[in-house]
Protein backbone atom coordinates (compact mmCIF):
# COMPACT_ATOMS: atom_id res chain seq x y z
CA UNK A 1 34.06 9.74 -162.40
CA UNK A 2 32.51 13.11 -161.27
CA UNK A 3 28.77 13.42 -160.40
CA UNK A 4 28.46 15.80 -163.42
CA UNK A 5 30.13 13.56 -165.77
CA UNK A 6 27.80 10.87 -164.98
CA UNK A 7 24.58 12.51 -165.10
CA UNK A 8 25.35 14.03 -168.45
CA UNK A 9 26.38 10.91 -170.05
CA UNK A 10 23.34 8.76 -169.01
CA UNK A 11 20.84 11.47 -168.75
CA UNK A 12 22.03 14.34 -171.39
CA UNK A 13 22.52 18.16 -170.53
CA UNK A 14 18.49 18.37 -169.13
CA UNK A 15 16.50 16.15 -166.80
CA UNK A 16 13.23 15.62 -167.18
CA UNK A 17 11.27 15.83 -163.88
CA UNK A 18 11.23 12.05 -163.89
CA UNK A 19 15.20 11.00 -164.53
CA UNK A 20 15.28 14.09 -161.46
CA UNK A 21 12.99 11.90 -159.30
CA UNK A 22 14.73 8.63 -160.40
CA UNK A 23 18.11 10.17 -159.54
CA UNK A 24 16.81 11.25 -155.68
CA UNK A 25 15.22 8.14 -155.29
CA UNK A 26 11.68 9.90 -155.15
CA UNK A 27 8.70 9.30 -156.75
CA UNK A 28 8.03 12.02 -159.72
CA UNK A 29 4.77 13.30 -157.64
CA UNK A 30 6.82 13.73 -154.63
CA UNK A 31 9.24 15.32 -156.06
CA UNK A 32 6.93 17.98 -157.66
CA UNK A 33 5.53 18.70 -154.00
CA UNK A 34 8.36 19.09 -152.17
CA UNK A 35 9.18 21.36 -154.71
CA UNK A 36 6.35 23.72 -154.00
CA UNK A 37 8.29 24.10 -150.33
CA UNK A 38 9.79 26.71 -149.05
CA UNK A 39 13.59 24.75 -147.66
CA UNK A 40 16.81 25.71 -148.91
CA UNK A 41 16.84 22.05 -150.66
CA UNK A 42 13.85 23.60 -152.94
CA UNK A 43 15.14 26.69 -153.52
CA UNK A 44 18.15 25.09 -154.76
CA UNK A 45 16.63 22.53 -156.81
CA UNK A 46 14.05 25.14 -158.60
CA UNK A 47 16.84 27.11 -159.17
CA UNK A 48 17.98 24.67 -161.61
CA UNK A 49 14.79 24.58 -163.29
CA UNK A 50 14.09 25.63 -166.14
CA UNK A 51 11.01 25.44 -168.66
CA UNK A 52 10.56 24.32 -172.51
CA UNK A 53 7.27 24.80 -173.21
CA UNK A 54 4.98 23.39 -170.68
CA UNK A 55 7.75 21.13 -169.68
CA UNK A 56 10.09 21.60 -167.02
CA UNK A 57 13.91 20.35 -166.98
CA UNK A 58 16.54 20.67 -164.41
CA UNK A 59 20.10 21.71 -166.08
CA UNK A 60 22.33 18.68 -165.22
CA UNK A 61 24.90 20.68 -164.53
CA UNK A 62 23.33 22.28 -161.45
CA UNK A 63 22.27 19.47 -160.10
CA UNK A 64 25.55 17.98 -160.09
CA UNK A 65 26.37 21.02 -158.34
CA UNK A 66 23.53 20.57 -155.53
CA UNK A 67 24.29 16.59 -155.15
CA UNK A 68 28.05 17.18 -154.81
CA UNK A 69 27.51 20.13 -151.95
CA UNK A 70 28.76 22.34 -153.79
């Protein structure tokens, strides 16, 4: 099964900043400060962001992307 495929069935098409941090093995706080970085992993994480509100979601898709190296 591809990364994609199993993201979007167990977390939907958007992940919350928490099911992000779950999925990198990160705690939700860390994960919003190594955000605020300036690394090529950050870039290419907050590219993927995206914001509902005042809540922020990560398209699955992307991600998938990012976590397969592509």
């Amino acid at each position: 099964m591809h990364i994609e495929e199993a993201l979007t069935g167990q977390y939907g098409p958007l992940l919350s900043m928490a099911q992000l941090a779950k999925v990198l093995d990160r705690s939700a706080e860390g994960l919003r400060v190594s955000l605020r970085n300036d690394t090529e992993w950050a870039r290419q994480l907050n590219a993927a962001k995206m914001k509902l509100g005042r809540r922020v979601y990560f398209r699955t898709a992307e991600i998938a992307k990012f976590l397969g190296g592509a």
